[in-house]
Protein backbone atom coordinates (compact mmCIF):
# COMPACT_ATOMS: atom_id res chain seq x y z
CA UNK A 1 0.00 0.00 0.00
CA UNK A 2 1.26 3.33 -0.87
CA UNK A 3 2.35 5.51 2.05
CA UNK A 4 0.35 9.00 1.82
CA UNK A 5 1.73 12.21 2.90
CA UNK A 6 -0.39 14.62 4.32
CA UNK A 7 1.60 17.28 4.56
CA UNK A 8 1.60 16.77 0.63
CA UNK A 9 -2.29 17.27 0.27
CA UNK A 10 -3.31 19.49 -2.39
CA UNK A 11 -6.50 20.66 -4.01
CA UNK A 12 -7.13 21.00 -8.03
CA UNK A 13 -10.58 22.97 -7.28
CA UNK A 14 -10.25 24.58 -3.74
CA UNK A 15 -13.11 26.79 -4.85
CA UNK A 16 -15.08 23.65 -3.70
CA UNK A 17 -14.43 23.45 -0.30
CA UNK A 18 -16.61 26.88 0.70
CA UNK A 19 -19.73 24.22 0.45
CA UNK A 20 -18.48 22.43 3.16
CA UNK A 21 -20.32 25.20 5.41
CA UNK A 22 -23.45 23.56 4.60
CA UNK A 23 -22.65 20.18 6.72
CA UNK A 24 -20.82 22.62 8.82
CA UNK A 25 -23.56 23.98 10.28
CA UNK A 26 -26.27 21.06 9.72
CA UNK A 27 -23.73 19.21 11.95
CA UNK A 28 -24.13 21.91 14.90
CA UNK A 29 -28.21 21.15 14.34
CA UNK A 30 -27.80 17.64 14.37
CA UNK A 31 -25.89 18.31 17.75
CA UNK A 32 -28.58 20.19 19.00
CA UNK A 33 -31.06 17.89 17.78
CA UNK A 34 -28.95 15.25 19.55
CA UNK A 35 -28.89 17.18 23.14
CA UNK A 36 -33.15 18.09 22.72
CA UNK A 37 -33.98 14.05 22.35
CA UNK A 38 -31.58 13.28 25.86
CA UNK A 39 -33.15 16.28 27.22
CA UNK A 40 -36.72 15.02 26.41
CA UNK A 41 -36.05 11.03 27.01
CA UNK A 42 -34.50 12.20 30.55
CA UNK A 43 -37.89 14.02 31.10
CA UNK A 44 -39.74 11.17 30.37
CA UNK A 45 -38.15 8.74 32.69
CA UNK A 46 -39.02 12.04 35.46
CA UNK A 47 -42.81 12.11 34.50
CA UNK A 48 -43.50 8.46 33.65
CA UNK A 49 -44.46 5.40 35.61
CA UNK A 50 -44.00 1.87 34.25
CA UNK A 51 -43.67 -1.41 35.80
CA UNK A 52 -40.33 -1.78 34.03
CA UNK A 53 -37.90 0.60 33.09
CA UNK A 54 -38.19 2.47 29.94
CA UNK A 55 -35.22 2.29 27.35
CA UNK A 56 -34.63 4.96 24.90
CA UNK A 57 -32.20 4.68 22.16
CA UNK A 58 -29.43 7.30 22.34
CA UNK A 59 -29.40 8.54 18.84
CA UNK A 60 -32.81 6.51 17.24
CA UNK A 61 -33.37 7.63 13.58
CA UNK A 62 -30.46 10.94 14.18
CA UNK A 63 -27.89 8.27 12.92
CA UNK A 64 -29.43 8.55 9.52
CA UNK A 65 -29.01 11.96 9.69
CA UNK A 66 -25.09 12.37 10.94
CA UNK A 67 -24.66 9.93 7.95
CA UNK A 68 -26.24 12.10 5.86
CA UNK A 69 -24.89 14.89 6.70
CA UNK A 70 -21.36 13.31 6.47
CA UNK A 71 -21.23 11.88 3.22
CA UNK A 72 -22.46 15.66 2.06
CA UNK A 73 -19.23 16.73 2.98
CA UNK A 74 -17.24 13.72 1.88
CA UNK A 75 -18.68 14.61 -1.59
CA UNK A 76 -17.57 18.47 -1.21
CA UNK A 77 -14.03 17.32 -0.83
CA UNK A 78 -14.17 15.01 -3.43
CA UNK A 79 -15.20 17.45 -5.71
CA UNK A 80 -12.54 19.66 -4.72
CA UNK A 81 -10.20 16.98 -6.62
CA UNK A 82 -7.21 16.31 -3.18
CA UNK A 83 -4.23 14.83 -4.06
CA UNK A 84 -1.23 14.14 -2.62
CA UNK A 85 2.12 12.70 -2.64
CA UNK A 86 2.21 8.83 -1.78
CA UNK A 87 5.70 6.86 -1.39
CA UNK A 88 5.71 2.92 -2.54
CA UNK A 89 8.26 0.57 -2.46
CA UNK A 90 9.16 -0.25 -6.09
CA UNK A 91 10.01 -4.24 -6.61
CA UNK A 92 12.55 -5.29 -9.18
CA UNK A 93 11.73 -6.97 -12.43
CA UNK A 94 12.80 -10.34 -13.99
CA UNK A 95 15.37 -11.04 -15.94
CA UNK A 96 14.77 -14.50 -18.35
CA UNK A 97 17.35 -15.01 -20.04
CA UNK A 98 16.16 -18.24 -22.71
CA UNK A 99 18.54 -20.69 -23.70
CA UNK A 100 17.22 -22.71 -26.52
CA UNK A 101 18.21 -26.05 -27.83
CA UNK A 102 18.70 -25.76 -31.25
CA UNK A 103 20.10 -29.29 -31.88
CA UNK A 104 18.98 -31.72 -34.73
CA UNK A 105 17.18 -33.85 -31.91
CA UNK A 106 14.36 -31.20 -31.69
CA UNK A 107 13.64 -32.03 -35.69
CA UNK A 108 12.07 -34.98 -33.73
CA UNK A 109 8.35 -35.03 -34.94
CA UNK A 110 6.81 -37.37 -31.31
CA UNK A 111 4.81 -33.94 -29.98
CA UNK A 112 2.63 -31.54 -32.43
CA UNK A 113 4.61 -30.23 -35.40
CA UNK A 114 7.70 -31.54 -33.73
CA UNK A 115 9.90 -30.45 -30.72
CA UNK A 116 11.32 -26.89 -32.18
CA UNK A 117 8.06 -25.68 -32.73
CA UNK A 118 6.54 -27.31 -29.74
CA UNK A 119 9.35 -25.32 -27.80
CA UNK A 120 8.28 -21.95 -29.68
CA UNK A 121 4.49 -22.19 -28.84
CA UNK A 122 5.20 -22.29 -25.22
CA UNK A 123 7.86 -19.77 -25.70
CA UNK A 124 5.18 -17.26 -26.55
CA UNK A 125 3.22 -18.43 -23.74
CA UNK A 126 6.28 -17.40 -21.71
CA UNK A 127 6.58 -13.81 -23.10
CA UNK A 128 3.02 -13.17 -22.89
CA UNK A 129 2.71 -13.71 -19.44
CA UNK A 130 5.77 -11.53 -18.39
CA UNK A 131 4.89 -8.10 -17.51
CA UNK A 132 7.49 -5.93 -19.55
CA UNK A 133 6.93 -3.33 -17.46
CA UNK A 134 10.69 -3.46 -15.71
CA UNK A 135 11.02 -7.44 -16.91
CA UNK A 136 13.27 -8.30 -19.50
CA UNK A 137 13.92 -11.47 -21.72
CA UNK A 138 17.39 -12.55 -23.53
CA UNK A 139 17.42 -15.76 -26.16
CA UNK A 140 20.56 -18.01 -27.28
CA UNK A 141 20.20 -20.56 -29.36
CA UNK A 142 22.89 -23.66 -28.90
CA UNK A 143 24.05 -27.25 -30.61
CA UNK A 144 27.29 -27.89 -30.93
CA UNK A 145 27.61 -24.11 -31.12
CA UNK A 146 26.05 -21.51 -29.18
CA UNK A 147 24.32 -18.20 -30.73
CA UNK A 148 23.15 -15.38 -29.03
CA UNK A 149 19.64 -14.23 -30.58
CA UNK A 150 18.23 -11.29 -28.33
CA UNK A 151 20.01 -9.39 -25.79
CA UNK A 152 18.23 -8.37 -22.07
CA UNK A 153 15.22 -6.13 -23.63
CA UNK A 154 12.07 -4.88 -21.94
CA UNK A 155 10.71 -4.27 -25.66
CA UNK A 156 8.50 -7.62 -26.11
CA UNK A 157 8.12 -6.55 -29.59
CA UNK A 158 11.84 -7.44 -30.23
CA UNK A 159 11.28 -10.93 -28.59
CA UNK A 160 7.82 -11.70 -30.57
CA UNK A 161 10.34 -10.94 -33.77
CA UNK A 162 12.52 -13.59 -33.21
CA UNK A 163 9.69 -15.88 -32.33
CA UNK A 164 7.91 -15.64 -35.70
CA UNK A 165 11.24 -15.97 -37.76
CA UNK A 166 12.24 -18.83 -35.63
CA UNK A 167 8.54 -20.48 -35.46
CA UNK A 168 9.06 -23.34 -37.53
CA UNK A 169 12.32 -24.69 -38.29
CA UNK A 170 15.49 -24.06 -36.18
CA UNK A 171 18.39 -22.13 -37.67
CA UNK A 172 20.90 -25.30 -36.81
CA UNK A 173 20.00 -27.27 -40.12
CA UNK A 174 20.12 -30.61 -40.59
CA UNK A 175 22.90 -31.24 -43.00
CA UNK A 176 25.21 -28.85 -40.42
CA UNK A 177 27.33 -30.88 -38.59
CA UNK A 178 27.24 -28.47 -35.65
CA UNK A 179 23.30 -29.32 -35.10
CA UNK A 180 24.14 -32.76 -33.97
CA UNK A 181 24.95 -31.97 -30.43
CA UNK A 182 23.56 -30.24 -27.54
CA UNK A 183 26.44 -28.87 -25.78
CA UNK A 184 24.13 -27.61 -22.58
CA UNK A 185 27.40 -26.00 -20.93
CA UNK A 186 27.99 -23.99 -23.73
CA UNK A 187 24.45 -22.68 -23.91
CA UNK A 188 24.42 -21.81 -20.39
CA UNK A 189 28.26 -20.14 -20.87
CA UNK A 190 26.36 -17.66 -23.19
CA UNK A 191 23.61 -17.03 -21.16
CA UNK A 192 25.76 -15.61 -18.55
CA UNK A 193 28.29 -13.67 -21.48
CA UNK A 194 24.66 -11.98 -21.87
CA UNK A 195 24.21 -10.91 -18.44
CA UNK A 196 27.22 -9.87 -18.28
CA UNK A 197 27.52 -8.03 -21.39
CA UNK A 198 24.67 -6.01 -19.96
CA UNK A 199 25.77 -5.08 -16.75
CA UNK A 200 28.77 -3.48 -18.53
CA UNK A 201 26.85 -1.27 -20.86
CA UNK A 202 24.08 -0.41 -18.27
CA UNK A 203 25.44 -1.45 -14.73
CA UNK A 204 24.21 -3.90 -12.20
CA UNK A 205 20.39 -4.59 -12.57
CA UNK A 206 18.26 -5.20 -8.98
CA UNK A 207 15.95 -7.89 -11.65
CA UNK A 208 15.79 -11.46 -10.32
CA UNK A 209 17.91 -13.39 -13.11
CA UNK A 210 16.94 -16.84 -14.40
CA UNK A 211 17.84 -19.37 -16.74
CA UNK A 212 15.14 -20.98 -18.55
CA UNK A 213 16.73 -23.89 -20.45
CA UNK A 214 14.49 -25.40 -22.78
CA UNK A 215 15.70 -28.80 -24.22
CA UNK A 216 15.06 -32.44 -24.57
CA UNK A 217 18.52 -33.83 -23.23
CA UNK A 218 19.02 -35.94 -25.99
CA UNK A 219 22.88 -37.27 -26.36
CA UNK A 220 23.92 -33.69 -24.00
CA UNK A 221 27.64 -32.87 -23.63
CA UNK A 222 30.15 -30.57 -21.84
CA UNK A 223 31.27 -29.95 -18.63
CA UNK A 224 27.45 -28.99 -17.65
CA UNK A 225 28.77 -29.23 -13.74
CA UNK A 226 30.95 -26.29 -14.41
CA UNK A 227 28.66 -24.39 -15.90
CA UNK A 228 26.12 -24.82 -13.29
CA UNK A 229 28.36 -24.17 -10.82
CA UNK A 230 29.17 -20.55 -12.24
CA UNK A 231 25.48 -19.69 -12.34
CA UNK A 232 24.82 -20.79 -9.18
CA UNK A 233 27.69 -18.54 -7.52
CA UNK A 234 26.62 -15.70 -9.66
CA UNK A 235 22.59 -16.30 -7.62
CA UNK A 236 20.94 -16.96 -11.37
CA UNK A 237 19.14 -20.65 -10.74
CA UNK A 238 18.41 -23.00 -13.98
CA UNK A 239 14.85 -23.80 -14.70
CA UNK A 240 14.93 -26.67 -17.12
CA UNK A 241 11.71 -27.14 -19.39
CA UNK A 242 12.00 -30.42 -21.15
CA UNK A 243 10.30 -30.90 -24.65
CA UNK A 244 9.56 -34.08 -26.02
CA UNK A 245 8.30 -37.60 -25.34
CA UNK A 246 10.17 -40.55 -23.32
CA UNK A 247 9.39 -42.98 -26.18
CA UNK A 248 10.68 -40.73 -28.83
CA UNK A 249 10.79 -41.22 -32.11
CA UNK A 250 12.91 -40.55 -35.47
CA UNK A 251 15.02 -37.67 -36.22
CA UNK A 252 14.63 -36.56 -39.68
CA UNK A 253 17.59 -37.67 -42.22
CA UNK A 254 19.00 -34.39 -43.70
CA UNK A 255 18.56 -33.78 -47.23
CA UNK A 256 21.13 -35.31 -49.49
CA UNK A 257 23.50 -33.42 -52.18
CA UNK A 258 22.66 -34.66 -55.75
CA UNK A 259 26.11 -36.04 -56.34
CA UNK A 260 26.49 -37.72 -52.62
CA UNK A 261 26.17 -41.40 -53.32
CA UNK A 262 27.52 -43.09 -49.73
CA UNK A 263 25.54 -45.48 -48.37
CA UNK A 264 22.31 -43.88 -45.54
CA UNK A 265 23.02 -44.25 -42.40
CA UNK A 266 20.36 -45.62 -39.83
CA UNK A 267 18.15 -43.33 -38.35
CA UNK A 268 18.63 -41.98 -35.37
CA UNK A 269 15.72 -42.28 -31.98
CA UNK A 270 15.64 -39.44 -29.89
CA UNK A 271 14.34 -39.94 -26.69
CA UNK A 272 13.54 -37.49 -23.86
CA UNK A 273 15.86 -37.32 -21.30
CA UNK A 274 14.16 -36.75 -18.18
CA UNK A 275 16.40 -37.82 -15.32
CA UNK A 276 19.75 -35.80 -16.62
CA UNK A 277 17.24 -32.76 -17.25
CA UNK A 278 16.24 -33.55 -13.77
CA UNK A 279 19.45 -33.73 -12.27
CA UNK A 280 20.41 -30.49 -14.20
CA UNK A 281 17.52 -28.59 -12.80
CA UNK A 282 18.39 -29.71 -8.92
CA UNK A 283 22.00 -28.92 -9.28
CA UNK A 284 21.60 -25.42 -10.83
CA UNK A 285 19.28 -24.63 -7.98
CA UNK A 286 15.87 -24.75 -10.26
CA UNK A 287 13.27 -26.53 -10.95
CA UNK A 288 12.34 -29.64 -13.81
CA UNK A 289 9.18 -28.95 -15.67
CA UNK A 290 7.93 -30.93 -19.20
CA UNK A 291 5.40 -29.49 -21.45
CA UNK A 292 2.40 -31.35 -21.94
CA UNK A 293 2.81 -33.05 -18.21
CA UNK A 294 1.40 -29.97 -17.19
CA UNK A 295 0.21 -26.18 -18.81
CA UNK A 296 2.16 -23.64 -20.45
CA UNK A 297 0.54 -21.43 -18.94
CA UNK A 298 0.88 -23.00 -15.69
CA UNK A 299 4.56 -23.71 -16.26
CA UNK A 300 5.17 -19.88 -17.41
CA UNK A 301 3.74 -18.51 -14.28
CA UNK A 302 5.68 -20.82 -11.62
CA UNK A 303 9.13 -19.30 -13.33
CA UNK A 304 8.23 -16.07 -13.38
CA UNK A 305 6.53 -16.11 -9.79
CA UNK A 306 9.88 -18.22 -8.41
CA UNK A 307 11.76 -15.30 -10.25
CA UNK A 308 9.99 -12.56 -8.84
CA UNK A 309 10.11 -13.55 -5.16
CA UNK A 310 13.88 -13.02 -5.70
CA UNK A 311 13.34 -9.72 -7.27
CA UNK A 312 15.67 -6.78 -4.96
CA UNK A 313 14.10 -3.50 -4.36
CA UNK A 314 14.22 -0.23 -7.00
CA UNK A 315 13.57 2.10 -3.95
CA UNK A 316 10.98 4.37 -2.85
CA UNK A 317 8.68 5.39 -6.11
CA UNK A 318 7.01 8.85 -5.41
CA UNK A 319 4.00 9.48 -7.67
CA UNK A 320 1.23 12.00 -7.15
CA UNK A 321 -2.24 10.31 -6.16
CA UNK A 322 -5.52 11.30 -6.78
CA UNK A 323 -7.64 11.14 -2.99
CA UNK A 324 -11.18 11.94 -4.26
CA UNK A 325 -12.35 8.67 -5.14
CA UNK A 326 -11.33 7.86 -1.47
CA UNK A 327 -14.07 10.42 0.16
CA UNK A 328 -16.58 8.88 -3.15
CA UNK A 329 -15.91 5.49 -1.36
CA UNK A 330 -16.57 6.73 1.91
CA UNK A 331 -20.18 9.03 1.09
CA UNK A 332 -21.20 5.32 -0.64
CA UNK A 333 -20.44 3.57 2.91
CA UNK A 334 -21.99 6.28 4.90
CA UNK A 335 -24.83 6.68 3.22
CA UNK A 336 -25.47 2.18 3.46
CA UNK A 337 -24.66 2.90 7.20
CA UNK A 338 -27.07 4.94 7.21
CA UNK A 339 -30.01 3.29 5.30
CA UNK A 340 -29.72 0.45 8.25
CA UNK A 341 -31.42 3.47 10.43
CA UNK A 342 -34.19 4.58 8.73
CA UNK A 343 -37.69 3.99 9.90
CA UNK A 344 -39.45 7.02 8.00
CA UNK A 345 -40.63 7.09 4.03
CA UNK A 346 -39.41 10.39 3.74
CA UNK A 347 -36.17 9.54 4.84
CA UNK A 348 -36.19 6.97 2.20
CA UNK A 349 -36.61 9.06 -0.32
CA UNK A 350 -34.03 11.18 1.45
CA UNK A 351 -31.77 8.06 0.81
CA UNK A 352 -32.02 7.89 -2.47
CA UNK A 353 -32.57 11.48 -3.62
CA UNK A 354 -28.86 11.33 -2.02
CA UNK A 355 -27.84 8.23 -3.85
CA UNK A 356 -28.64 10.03 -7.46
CA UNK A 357 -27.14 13.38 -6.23
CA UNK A 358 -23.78 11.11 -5.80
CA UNK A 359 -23.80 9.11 -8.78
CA UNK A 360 -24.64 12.39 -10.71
CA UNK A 361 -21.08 13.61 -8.77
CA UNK A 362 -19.29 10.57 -9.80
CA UNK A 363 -20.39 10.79 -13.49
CA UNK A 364 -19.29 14.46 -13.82
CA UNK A 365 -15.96 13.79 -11.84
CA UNK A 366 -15.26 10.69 -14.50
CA UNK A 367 -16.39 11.81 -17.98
């Protein structure tokens, strides 16, 4: 909750405020009022005899009134328009920095279309439910190789780009030789080369930092313990979202050149790896999650939550806040307090004569 100086409060129509003479002095004759009925009820009790004591309420249908009366003049500063300065604590972003397995595995058609673009629906899942407000994404593609593909933005119009050019096939083609590995220490090498490539152009970020290694595991090399081991000492844990089925299937042969007459060799089953991506996840202080098992959605939201609860602190914000709809909120309560009173039909229609007036307030305040 925002922390409200009132030291700070201003008024954008103090020309207003006169009108709060009106429930200025209807208060003092409510008071009066108020004294007349103890003054009359203690006469009563004087000049009455009854086998049991008689009980008079204190304020009887005069609560109505003070409600009334109030919400009046919580209306006349509302329409005066208060603000005033409020303080909130600003939280960090996220920072999701994508590593993407690019290897021929994920040509593997055993989910819809086959892993790559299975991997780039949920992808856009991902970026969707980020905020962008002070979140950022990053994106490196590895294999054998590694390539960086977006650096830390907060413009989600620069990830979305990348997503639609990389929707359906992966850059790492087939006939490469560089697409048939998935050198996972490598991939998460460059994810760090981006974080730190940004802290030297723009300094240390407060954001929550976070792998989010998307891969099937299939036939995984490099020293992934190192790797792991300098992420986890710089505080940026590994989520690892595996793609893919544990009964696999074939990886598509690469096309052939017209003059290449050696013998095919067998295809290849690619199979998904669950218990290294498990293991991965543990030691890089994350989390294992497979699409499919359970919602993109679903899956999206846990990482970024996870990543947010880490988030640091960007200081005190200081904005300038609008108070009337405050004193609009409290003439609505009084005047329900005060409906719980009535026991006359004129003060009904008091009620609700009062009711319009204030939604009549509230429309011209909004337009």
């Amino acid at each position: 909750m925002p922390d409200i100086n009132l030291e700070t409060v201003r008024f954008a129509a103090p020309e207003y405020l006169w009108l709060l003479i009106a429930p200025g002095l209807l208060l003092v004759g409510w008071g009066y009022q108020l004294a007349a009925r103890r003054r009359d009820a203690r006469r009563f009790r004087q000049h009455r005899r009854l086998p049991v004591r008689e009980r008079f309420p204190i304020f009887g249908s005069l609560v109505f009134w003070l409600c009334l009366i109030l919400s009046s003049a919580c209306v006349t500063v509302a329409l005066s328009r208060p603000s005033a300065a409020t303080a909130l604590v600003r939280t960090a972003g996220v920072d999701l920095v994508i590593l993407q397995d690019g290897s021929a595995s994920m040509w593997t058609p055993d989910v819809a279309g086959n892993r790559w673009q299975r991997a780039m629906r949920f992808l856009r899942v991902l970026g969707e439910s980020l905020a962008w407000k002070d979140d950022r994404m990053a994106m490196a593609l590895f294999a054998h190789i590694a390539a960086p593909q977006v650096r830390l933005t907060k413009d989600p119009n620069t990830f979305f780009f990348f997503l639609d050019h990389l929707a359906h096939e992966s850059p790492f083609r087939l006939e490469d030789d560089t697409s048939w590995d998935t050198n996972i220490e490598l991939g998460i090498a460059w994810g760090m080369r981006l974080i730190e490539k940004d802290q030297e152009l723009y300094g240390k970020s407060p954001n929550a930092k976070t792998f989010v290694l998307v891969t099937d595991g299939q036939a995984w090399s490099g020293e992934v313990a190192r790797s792991l081991k300098l992420a986890r000492s710089n505080d940026v844990p590994v989520y690892v979202v595996g793609v893919g089925t544990t009964i696999g299937g074939f990886i598509p042969e690469p096309e052939r050149k017209p003059n290449d007459t050696s013998p095919r060799e067998p295809p290849i089953r690619a199979s998904l790896d669950r218990q290294s991506l498990a293991m991965i996840a543990s030691t890089g202080g994350g989390e294992y999650l497979e699409l499919d098992r359970e919602g993109d959605r679903e899956i999206s939201n846990r990482i970024i939550d996870s990543a947010r609860r880490r988030a640091g602190s960007r200081g005190l914000e200081v904005a300038n806040e609008e108070l009337y709809w405050r004193f609009l909120l409290a003439a609505a309560a009084l005047m329900s307090a005060g409906l719980l009173f009535l026991q006359e039909r004129i003060e009904l229609w008091l009620q609700a004569a009062g009711a319009a007036v204030a939604l009549t307030l509230v429309w011209m305040l909004t337009r």
